[in-house]
N, C-alpha and C. Protein backbone atom coordinates (compact mmCIF):
# COMPACT_ATOMS: atom_id res chain seq x y z
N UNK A 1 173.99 92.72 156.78
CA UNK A 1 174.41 91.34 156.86
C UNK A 1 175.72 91.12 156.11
N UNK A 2 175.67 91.54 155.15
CA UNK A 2 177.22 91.45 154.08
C UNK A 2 178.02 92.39 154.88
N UNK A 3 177.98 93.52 155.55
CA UNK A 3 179.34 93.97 156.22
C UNK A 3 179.39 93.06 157.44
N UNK A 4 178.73 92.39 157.95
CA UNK A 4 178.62 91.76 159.38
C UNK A 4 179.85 90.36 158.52
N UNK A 5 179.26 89.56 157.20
CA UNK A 5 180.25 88.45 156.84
C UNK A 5 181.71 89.26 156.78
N UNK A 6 181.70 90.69 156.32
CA UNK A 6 182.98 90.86 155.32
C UNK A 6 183.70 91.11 156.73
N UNK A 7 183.10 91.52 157.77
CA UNK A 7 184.05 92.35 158.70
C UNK A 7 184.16 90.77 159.69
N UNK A 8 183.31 89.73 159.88
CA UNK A 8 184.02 88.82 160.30
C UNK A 8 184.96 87.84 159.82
N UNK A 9 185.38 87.78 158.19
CA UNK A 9 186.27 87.25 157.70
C UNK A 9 187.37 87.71 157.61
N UNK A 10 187.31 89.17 157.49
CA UNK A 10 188.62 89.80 157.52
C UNK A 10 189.05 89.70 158.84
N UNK A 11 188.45 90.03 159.86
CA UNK A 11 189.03 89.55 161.15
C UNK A 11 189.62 88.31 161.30
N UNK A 12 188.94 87.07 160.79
CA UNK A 12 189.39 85.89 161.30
C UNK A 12 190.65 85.86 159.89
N UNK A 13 190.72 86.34 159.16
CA UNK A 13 192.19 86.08 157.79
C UNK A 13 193.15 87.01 158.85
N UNK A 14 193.04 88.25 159.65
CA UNK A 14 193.85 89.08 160.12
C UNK A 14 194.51 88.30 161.16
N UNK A 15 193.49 87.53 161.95
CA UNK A 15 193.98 86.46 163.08
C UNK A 15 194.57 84.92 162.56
N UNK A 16 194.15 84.78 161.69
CA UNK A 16 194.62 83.33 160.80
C UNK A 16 196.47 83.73 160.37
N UNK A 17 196.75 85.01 160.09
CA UNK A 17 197.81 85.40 159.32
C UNK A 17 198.85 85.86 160.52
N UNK A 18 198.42 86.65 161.38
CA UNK A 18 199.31 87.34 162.42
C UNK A 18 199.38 86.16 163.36
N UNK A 19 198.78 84.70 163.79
CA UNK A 19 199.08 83.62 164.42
C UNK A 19 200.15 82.89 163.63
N UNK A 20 200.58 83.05 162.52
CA UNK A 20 201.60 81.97 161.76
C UNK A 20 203.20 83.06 162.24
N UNK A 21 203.00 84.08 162.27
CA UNK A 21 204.71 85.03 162.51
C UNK A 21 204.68 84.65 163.82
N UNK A 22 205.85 84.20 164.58
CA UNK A 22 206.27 84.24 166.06
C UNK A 22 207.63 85.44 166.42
N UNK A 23 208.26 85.32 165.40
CA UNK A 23 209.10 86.78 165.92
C UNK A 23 208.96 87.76 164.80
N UNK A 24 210.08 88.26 165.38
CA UNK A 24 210.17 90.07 164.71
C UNK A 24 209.60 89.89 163.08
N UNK A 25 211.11 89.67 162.70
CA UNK A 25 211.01 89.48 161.73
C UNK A 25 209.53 88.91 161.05
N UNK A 26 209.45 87.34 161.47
CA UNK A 26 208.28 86.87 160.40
C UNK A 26 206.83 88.16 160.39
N UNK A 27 206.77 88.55 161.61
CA UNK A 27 205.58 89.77 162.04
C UNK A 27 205.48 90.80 161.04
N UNK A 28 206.52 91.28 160.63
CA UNK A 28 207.03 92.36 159.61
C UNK A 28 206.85 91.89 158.06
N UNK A 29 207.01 90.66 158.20
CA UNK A 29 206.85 89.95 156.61
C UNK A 29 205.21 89.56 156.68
N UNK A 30 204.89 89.24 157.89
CA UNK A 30 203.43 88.94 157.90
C UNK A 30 202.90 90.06 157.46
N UNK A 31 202.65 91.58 158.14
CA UNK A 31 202.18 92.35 158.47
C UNK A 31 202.14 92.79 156.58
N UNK A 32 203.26 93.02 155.55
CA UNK A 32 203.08 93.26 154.24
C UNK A 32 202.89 92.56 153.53
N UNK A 33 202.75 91.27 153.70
CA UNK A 33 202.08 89.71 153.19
C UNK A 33 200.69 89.44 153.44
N UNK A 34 200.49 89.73 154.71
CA UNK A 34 199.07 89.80 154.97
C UNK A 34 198.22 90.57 154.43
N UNK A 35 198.70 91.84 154.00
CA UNK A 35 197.86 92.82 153.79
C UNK A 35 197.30 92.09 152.40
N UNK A 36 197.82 91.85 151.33
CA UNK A 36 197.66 91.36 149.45
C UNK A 36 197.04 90.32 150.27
N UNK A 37 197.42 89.17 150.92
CA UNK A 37 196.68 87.79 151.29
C UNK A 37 195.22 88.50 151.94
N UNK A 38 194.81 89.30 152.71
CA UNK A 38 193.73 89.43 152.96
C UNK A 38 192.88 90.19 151.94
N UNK A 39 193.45 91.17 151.11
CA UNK A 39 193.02 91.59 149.92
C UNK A 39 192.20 90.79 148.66
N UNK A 40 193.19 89.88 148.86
CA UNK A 40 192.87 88.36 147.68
C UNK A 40 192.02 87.58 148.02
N UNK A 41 191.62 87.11 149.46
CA UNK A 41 190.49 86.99 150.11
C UNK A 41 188.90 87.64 149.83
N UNK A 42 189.15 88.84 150.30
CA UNK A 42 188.09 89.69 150.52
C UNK A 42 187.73 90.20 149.05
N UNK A 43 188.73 90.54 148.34
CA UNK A 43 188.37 90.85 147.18
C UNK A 43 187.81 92.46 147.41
N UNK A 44 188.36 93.63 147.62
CA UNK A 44 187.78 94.69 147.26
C UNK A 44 188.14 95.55 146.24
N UNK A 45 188.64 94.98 145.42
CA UNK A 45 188.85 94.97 144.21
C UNK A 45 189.43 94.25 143.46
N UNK A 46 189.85 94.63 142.68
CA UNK A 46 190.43 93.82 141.69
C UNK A 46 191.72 93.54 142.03
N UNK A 47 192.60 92.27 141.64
CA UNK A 47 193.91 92.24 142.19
C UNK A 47 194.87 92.88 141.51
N UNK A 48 194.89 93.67 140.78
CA UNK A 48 196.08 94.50 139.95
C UNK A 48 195.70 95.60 140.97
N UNK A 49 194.72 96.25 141.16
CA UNK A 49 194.45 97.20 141.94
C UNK A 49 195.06 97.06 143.05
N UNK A 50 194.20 96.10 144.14
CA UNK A 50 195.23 95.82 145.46
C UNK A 50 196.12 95.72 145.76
N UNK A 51 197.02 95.02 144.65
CA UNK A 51 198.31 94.41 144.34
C UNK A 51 199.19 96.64 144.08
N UNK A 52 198.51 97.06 143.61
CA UNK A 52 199.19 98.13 143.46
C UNK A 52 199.37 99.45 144.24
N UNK A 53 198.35 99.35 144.91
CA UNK A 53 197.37 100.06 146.49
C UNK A 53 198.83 99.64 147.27
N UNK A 54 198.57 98.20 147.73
CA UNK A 54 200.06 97.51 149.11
C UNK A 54 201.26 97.79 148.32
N UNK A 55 201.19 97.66 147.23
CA UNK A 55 203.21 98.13 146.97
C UNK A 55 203.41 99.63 147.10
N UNK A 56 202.40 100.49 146.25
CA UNK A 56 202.42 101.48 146.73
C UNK A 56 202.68 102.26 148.52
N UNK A 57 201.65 101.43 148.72
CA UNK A 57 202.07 101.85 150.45
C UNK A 57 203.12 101.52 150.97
N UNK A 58 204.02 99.94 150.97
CA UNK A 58 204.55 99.69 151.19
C UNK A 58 206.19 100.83 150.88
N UNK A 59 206.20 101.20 149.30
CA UNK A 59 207.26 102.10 148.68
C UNK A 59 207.25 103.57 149.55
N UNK A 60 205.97 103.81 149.88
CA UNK A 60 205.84 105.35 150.79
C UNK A 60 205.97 104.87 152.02
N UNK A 61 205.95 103.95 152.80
CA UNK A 61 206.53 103.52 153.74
C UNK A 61 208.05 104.03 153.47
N UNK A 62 208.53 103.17 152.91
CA UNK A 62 210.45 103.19 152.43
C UNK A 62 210.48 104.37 152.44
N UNK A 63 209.98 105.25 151.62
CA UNK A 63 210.75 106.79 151.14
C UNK A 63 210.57 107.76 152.54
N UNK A 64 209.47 107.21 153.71
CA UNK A 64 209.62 108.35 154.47
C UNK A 64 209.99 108.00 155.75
N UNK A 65 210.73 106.42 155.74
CA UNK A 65 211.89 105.65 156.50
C UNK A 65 212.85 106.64 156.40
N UNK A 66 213.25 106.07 154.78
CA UNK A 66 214.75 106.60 154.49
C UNK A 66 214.67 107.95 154.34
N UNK A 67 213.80 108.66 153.80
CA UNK A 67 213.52 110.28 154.29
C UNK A 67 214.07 110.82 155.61
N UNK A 68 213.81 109.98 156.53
CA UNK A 68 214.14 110.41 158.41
C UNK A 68 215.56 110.23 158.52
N UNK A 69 215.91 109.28 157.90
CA UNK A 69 217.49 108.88 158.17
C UNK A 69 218.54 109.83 157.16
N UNK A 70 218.21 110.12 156.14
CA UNK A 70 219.03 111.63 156.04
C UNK A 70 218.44 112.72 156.24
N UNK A 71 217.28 112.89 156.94
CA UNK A 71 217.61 114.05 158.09
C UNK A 71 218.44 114.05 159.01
N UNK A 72 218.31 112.93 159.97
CA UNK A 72 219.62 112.77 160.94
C UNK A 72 221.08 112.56 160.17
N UNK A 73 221.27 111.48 159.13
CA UNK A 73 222.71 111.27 158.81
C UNK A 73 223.15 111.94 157.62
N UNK A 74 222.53 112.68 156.71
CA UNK A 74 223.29 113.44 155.52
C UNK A 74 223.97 114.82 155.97
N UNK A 75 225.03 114.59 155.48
CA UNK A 75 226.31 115.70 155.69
C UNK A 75 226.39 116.94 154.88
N UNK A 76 225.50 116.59 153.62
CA UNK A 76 225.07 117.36 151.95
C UNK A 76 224.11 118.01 152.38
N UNK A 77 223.69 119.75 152.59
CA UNK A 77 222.47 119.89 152.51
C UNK A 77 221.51 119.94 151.88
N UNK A 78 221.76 119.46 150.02
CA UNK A 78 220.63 119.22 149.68
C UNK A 78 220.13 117.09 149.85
N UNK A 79 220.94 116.92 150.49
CA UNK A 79 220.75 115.77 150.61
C UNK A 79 220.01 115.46 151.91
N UNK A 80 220.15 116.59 152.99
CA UNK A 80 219.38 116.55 153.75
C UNK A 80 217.78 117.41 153.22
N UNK A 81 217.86 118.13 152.59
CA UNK A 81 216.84 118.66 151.80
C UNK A 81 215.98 117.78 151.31
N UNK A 82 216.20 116.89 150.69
CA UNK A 82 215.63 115.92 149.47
C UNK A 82 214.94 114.89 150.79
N UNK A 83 215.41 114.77 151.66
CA UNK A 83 215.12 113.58 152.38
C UNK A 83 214.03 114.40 153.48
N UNK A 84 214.14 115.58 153.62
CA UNK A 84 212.79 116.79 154.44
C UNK A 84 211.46 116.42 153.47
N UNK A 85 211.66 116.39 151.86
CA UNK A 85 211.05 116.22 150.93
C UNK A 85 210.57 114.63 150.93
N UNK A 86 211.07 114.05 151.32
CA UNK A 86 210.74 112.76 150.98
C UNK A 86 209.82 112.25 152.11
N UNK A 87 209.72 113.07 152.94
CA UNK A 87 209.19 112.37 154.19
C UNK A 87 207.77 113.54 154.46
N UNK A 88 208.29 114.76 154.17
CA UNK A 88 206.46 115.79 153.79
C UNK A 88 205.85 114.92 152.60
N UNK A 89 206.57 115.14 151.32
CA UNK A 89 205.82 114.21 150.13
C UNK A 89 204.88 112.96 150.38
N UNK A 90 205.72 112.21 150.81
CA UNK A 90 205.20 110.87 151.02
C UNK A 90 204.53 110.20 152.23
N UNK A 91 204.65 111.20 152.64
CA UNK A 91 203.61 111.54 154.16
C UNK A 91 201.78 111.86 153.71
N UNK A 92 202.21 112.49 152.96
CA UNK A 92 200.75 113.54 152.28
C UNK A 92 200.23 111.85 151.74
N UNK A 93 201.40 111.75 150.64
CA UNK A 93 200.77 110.86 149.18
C UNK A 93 200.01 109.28 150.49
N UNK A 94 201.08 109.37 151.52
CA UNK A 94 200.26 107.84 152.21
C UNK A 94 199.42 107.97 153.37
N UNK A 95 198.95 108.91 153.25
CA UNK A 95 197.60 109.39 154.06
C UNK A 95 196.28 109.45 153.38
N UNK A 96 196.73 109.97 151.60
CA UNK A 96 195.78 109.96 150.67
C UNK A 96 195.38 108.64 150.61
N UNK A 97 196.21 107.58 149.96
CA UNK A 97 196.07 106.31 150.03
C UNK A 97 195.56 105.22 151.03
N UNK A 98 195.86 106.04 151.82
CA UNK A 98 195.19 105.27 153.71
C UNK A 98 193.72 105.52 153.59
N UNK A 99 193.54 106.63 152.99
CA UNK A 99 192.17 107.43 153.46
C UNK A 99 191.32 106.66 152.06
N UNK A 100 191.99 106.49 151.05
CA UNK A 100 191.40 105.72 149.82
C UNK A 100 191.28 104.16 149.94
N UNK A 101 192.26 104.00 150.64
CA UNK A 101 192.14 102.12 150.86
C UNK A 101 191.29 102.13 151.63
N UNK A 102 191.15 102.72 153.08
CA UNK A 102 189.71 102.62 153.64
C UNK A 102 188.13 102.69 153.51
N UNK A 103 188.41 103.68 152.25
CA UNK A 103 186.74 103.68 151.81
C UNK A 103 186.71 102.74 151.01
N UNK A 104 187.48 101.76 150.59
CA UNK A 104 187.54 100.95 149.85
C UNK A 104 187.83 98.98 150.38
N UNK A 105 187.94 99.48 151.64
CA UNK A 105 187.67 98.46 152.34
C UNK A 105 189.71 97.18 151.85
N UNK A 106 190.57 97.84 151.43
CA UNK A 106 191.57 97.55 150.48
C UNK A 106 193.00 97.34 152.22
N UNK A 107 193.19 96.55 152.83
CA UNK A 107 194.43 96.58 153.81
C UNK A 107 195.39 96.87 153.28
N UNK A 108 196.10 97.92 153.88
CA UNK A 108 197.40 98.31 153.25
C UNK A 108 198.33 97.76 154.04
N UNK A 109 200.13 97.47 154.41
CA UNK A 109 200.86 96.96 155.07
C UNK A 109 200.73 97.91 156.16
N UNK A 110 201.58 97.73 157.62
CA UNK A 110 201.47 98.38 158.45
C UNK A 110 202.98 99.02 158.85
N UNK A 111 203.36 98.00 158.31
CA UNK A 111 205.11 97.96 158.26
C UNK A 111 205.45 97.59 157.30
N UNK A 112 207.08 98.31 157.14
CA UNK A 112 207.76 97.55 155.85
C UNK A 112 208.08 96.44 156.01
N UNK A 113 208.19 96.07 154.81
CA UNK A 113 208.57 94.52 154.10
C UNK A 113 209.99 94.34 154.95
N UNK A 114 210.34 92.76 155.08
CA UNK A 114 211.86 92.59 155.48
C UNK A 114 212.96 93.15 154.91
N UNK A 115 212.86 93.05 153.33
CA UNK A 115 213.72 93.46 152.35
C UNK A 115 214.42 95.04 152.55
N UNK A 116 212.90 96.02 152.19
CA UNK A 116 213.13 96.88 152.70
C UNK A 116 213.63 97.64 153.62
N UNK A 117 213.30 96.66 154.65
CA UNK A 117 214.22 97.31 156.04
C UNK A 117 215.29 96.73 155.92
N UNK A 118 215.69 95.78 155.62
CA UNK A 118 216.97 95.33 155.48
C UNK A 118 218.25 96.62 154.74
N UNK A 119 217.68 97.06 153.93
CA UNK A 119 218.54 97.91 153.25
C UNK A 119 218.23 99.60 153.35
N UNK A 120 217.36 99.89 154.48
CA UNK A 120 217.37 100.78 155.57
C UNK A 120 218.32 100.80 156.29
N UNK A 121 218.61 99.89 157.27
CA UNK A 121 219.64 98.77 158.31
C UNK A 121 220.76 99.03 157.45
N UNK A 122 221.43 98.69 156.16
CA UNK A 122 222.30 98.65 155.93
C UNK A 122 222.99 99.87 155.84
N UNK A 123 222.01 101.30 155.09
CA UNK A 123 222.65 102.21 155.16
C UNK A 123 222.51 103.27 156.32
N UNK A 124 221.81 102.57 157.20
CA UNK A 124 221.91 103.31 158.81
C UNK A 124 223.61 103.36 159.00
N UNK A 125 224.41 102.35 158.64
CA UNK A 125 225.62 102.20 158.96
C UNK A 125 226.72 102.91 158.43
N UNK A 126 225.90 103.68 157.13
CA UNK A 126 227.38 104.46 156.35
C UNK A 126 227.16 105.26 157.47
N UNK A 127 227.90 106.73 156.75
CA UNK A 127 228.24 108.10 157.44
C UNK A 127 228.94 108.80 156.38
N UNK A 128 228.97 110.06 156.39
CA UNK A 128 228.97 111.50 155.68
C UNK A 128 229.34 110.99 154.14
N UNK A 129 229.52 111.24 153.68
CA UNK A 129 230.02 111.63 152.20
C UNK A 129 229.44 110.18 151.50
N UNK A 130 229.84 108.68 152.12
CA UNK A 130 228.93 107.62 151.85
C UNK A 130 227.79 107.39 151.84
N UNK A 131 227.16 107.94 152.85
CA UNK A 131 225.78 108.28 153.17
C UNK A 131 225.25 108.80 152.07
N UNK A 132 225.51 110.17 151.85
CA UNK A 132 225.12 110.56 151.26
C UNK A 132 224.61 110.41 149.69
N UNK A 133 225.99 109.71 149.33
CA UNK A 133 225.98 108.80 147.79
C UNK A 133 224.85 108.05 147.93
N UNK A 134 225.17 107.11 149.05
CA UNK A 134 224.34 106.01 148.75
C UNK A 134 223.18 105.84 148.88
N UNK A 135 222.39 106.91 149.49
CA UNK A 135 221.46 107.19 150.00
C UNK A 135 220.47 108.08 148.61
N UNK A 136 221.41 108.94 147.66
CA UNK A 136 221.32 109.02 146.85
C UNK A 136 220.40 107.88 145.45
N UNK A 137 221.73 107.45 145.49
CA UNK A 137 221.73 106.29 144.47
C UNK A 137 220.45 105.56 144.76
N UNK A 138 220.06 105.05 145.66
CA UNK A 138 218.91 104.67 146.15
C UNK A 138 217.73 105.37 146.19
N UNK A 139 217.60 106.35 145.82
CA UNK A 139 216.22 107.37 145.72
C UNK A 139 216.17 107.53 144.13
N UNK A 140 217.28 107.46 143.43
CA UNK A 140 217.43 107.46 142.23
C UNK A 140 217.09 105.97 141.37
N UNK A 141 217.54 105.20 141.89
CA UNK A 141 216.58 103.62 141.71
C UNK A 141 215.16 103.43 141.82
N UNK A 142 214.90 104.18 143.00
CA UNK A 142 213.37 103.73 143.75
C UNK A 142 212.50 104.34 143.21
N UNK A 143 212.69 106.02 142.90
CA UNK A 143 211.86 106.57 141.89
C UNK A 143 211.28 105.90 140.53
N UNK A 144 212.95 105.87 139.62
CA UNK A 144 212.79 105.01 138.42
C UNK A 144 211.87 104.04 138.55
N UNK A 145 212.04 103.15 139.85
CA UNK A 145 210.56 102.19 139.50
C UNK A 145 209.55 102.35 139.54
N UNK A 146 209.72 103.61 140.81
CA UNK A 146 208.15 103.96 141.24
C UNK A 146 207.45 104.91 140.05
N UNK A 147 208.29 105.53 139.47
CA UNK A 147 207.65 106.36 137.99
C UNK A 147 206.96 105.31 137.40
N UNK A 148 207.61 104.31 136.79
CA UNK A 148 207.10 103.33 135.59
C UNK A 148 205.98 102.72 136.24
N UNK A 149 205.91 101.96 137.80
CA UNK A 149 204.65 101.60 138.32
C UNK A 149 203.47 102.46 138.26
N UNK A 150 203.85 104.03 138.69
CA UNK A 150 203.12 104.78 138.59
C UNK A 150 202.07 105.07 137.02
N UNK A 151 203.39 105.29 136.55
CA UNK A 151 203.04 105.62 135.03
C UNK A 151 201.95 104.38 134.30
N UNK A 152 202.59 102.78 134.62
CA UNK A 152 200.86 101.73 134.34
C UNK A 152 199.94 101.80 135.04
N UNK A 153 199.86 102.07 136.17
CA UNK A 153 198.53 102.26 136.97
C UNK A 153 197.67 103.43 136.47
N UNK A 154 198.27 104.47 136.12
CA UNK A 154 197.63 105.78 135.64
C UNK A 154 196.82 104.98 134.04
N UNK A 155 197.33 104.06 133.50
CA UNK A 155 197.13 103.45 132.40
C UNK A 155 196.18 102.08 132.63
N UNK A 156 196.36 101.51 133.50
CA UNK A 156 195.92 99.91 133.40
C UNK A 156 195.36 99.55 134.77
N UNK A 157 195.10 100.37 135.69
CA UNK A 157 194.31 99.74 136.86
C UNK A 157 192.50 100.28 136.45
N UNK A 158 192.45 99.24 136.52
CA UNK A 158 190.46 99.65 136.34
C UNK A 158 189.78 100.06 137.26
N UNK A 159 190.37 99.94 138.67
CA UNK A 159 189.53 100.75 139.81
C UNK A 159 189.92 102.54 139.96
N UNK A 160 188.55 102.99 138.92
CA UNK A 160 188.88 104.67 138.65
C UNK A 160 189.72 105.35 139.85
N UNK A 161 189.31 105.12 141.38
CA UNK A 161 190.03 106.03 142.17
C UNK A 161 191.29 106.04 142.25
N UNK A 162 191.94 104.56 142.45
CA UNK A 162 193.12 104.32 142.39
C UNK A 162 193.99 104.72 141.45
N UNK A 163 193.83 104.35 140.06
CA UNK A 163 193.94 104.76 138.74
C UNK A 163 194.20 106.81 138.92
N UNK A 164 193.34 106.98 139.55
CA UNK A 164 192.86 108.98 139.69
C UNK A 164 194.32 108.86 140.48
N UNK A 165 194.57 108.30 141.93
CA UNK A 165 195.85 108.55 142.70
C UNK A 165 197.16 108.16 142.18
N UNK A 166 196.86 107.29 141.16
CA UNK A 166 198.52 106.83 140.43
C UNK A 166 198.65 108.73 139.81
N UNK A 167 197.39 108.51 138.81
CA UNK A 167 197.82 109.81 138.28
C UNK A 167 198.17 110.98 138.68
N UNK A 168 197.93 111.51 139.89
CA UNK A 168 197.67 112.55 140.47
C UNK A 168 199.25 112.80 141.09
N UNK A 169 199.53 111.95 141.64
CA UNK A 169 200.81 111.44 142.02
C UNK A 169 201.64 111.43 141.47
N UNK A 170 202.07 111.08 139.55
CA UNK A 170 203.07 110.92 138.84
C UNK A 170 203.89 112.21 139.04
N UNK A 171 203.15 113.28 138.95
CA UNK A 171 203.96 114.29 138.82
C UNK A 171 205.34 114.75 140.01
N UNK A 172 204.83 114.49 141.12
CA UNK A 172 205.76 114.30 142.33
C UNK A 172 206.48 113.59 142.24
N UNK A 173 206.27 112.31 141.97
CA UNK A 173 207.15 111.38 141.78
C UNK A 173 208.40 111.78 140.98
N UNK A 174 207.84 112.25 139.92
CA UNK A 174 208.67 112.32 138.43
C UNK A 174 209.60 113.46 138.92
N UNK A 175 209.18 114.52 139.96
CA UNK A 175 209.88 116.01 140.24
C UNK A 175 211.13 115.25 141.16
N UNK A 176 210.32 114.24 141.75
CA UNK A 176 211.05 113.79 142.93
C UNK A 176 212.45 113.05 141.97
N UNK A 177 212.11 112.22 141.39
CA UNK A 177 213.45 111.28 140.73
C UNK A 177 214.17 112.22 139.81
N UNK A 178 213.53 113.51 139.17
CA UNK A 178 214.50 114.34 138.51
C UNK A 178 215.79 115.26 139.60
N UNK A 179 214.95 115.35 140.93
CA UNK A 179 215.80 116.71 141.61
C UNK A 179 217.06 115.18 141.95
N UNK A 180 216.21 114.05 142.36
CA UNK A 180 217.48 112.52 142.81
C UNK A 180 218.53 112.92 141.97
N UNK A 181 218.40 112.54 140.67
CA UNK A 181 219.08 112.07 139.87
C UNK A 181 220.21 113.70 139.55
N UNK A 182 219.91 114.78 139.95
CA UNK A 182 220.49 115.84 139.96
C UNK A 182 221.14 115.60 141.29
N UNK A 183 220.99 115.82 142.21
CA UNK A 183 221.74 115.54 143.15
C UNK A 183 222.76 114.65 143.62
N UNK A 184 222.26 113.14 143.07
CA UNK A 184 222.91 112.37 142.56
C UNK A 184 224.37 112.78 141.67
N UNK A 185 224.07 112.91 140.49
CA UNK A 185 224.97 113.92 139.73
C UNK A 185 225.90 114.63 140.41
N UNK A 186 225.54 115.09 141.10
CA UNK A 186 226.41 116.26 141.92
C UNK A 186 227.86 116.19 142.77
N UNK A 187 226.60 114.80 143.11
CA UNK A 187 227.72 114.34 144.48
C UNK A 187 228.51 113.69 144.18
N UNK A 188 228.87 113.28 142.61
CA UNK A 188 230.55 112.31 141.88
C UNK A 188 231.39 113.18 142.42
């Protein structure tokens, strides 16, 4: 009887939420808005948890976006390297998380955020040697945050599994923003 309520409310919040976007865009903002709004609803855990589950997904979304796009556009081969890496890595890490939000009953986004793609979009437009910087510089940002997010969740989320995947995870992360920030380096 309680999965019969939980699975008809989440349906009707999934249909309540995806009826308010009419185009692209709002769909895309729905689709990673919805996910925390139906979370906060349903409650399958705690909201630092959920709240850290959808950004998380949402960030491994980004990295194995922009992962694909310097495969095709980096001119650097370790810049095309790093971005082969970014898209096996974070492929693995958001399958783990898919497979953990589901036993956990936790919606993750389906798509990225507007923001995010927005500044996908923007550097679809460089080419060689820009690309490469900037594309850089941006993995070297995204890490830095994603370390420190990582690094409180391993610390301060109370739902043990989640908490287990921040941790499990730091270390990639951390390999990942050190080889950035070397490469980065490189390419002045």
């Amino acid at each position: 009887m309680k999965k019969t309520i939980f699975l008809a409310t989440a349906c009707l919040a999934v249909g309540l939420i995806q009826s308010c976007g009419n185009g692209a865009n709002n769909n895309k903002e729905a689709q990673t808005d919805s996910a925390q709004q139906i979370n906060e609803a349903v409650k399958p855990v705690d909201d630092k948890s959920s709240e850290f589950a959808v950004k998380a997904a949402n960030g491994g979304l980004l990295e194995v976006a922009m992962g694909k796009l310097a495969q095709e556009k980096a001119t650097n081969p370790r810049v095309k390297e790093f971005g082969n890496m970014m898209v096996n890595d974070h492929t693995k890490a958001n399958d783990e998380l898919k497979a953990l939000a589901t036993s956990k009953n936790i919606t993750l986004p389906a798509s990225l955020n507007p923001e995010d793609q927005k500044h996908i979009d923007e550097l679809a437009k460089k080419s060689g040697k820009d690309f490469d910087k900037e594309y850089m510089k941006m993995m070297v940002d995204d890490h830095d945050h994603d370390v420190k997010a990582f690094e409180d969740a391993s610390k301060d989320l109370t739902d043990a599994d989640l908490k287990a995947f921040a941790t499990n995870t730091l270390p990639t992360l951390k390999a990942h923003q050190d080889s950035a920030t070397a490469i980065k380096d490189a390419l002045k």
